[in-house]
Protein backbone atom coordinates (compact mmCIF):
# COMPACT_ATOMS: atom_id res chain seq x y z
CA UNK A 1 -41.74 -138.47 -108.23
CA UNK A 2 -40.77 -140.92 -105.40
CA UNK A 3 -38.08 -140.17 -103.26
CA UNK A 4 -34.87 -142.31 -103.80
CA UNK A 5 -34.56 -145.31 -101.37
CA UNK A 6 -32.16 -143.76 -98.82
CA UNK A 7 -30.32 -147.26 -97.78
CA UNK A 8 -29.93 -148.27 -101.14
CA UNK A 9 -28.69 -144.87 -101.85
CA UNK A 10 -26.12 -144.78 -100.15
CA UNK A 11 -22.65 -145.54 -102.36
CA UNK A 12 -21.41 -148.41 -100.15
CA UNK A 13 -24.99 -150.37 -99.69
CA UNK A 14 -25.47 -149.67 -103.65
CA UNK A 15 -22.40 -151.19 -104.18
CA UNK A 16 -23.02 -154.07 -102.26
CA UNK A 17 -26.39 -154.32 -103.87
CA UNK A 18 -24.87 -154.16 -107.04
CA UNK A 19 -22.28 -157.01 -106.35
CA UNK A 20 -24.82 -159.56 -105.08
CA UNK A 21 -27.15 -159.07 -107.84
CA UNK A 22 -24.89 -160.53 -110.16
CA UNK A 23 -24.04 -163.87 -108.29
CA UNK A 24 -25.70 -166.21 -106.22
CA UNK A 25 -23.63 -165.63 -102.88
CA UNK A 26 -20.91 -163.67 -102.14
CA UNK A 27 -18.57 -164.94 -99.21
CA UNK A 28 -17.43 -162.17 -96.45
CA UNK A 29 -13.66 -162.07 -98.35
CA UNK A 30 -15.22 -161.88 -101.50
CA UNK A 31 -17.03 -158.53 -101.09
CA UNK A 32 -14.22 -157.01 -98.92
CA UNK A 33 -11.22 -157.45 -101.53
CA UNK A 34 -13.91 -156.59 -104.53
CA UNK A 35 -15.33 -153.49 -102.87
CA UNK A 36 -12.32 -152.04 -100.83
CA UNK A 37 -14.11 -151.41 -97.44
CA UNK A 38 -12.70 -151.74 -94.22
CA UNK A 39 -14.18 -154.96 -92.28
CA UNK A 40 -16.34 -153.05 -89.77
CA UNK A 41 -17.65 -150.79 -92.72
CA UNK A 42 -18.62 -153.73 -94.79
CA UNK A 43 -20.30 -155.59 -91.73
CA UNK A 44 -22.14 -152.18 -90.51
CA UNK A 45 -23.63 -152.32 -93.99
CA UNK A 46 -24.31 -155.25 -94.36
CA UNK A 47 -26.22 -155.18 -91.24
CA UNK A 48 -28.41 -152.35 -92.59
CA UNK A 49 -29.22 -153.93 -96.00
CA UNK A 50 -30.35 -156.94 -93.60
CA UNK A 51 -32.28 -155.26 -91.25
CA UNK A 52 -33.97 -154.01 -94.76
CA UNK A 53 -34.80 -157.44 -96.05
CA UNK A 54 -32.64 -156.68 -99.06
CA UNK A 55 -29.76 -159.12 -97.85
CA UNK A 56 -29.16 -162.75 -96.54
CA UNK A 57 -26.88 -163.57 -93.89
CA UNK A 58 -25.55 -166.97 -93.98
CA UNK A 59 -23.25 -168.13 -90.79
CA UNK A 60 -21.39 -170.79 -90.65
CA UNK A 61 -17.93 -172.67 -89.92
CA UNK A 62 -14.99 -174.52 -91.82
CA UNK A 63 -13.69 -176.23 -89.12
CA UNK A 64 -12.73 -173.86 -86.39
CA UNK A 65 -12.75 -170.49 -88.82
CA UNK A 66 -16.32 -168.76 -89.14
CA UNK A 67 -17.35 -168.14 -92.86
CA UNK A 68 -20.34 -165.81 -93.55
CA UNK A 69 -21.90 -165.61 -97.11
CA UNK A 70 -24.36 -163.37 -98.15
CA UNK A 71 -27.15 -163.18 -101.04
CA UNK A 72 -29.63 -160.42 -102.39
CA UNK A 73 -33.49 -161.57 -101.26
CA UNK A 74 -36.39 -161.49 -103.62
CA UNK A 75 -37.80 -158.08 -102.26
CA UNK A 76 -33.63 -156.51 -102.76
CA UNK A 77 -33.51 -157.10 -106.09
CA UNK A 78 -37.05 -155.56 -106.67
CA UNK A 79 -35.81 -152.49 -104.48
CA UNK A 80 -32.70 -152.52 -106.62
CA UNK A 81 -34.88 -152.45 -109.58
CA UNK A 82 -37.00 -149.93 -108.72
CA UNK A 83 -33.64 -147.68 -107.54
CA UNK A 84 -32.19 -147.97 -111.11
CA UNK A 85 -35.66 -147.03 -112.53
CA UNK A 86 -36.20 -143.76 -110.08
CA UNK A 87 -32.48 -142.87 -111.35
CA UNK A 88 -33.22 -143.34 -114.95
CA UNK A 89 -36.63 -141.13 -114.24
CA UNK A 90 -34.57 -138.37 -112.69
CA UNK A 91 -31.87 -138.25 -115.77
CA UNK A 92 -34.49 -138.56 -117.79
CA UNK A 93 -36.31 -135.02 -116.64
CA UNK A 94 -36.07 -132.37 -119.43
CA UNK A 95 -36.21 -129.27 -116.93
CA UNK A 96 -34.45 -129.55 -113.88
């Protein structure tokens, strides 16, 4: 059996994951109020799941005040799928 995708793994990323797999973007805000994580925890994450090709970062400004959105890539939501399907395998297993 594979081993489990250690960024997606872990609760925070796989809640992010989660989020942005059921919307088209997700705005900054948006994730922090819905998820409960502290601004530097969400960002640090974020990063990660980036640097991972799982997650887009979109900058940009509304005047004077940045605004960053973010969206799950084409290769995240095939690593998402393929998370969900290892966990299914594992619960699956008839004699752990």
């Amino acid at each position: 059996m594979a081993e489990l995708d250690r960024t997606i793994h872990e609760p925070a990323r796989l809640r992010i994951l989660t989020v942005l797999s059921g919307v088209d973007e997700a705005d900054f805000n948006f994730l922090l109020n819905t998820l409960g994580l502290t601004k530097g925890n969400l960002s640090s994450h974020v990063d990660r799941l980036a640097k991972a090709g799982y997650v887009t970062v979109i900058k940009s400004f509304n005047g004077r005040i940045p605004h960053t959105d973010f969206s799950i890539t084409e290769t995240g939501t095939k690593a998402l799928e393929k998370y969900w399907g290892e966990l299914d395998a594992i619960r699956n297993m008839k004699d752990i």
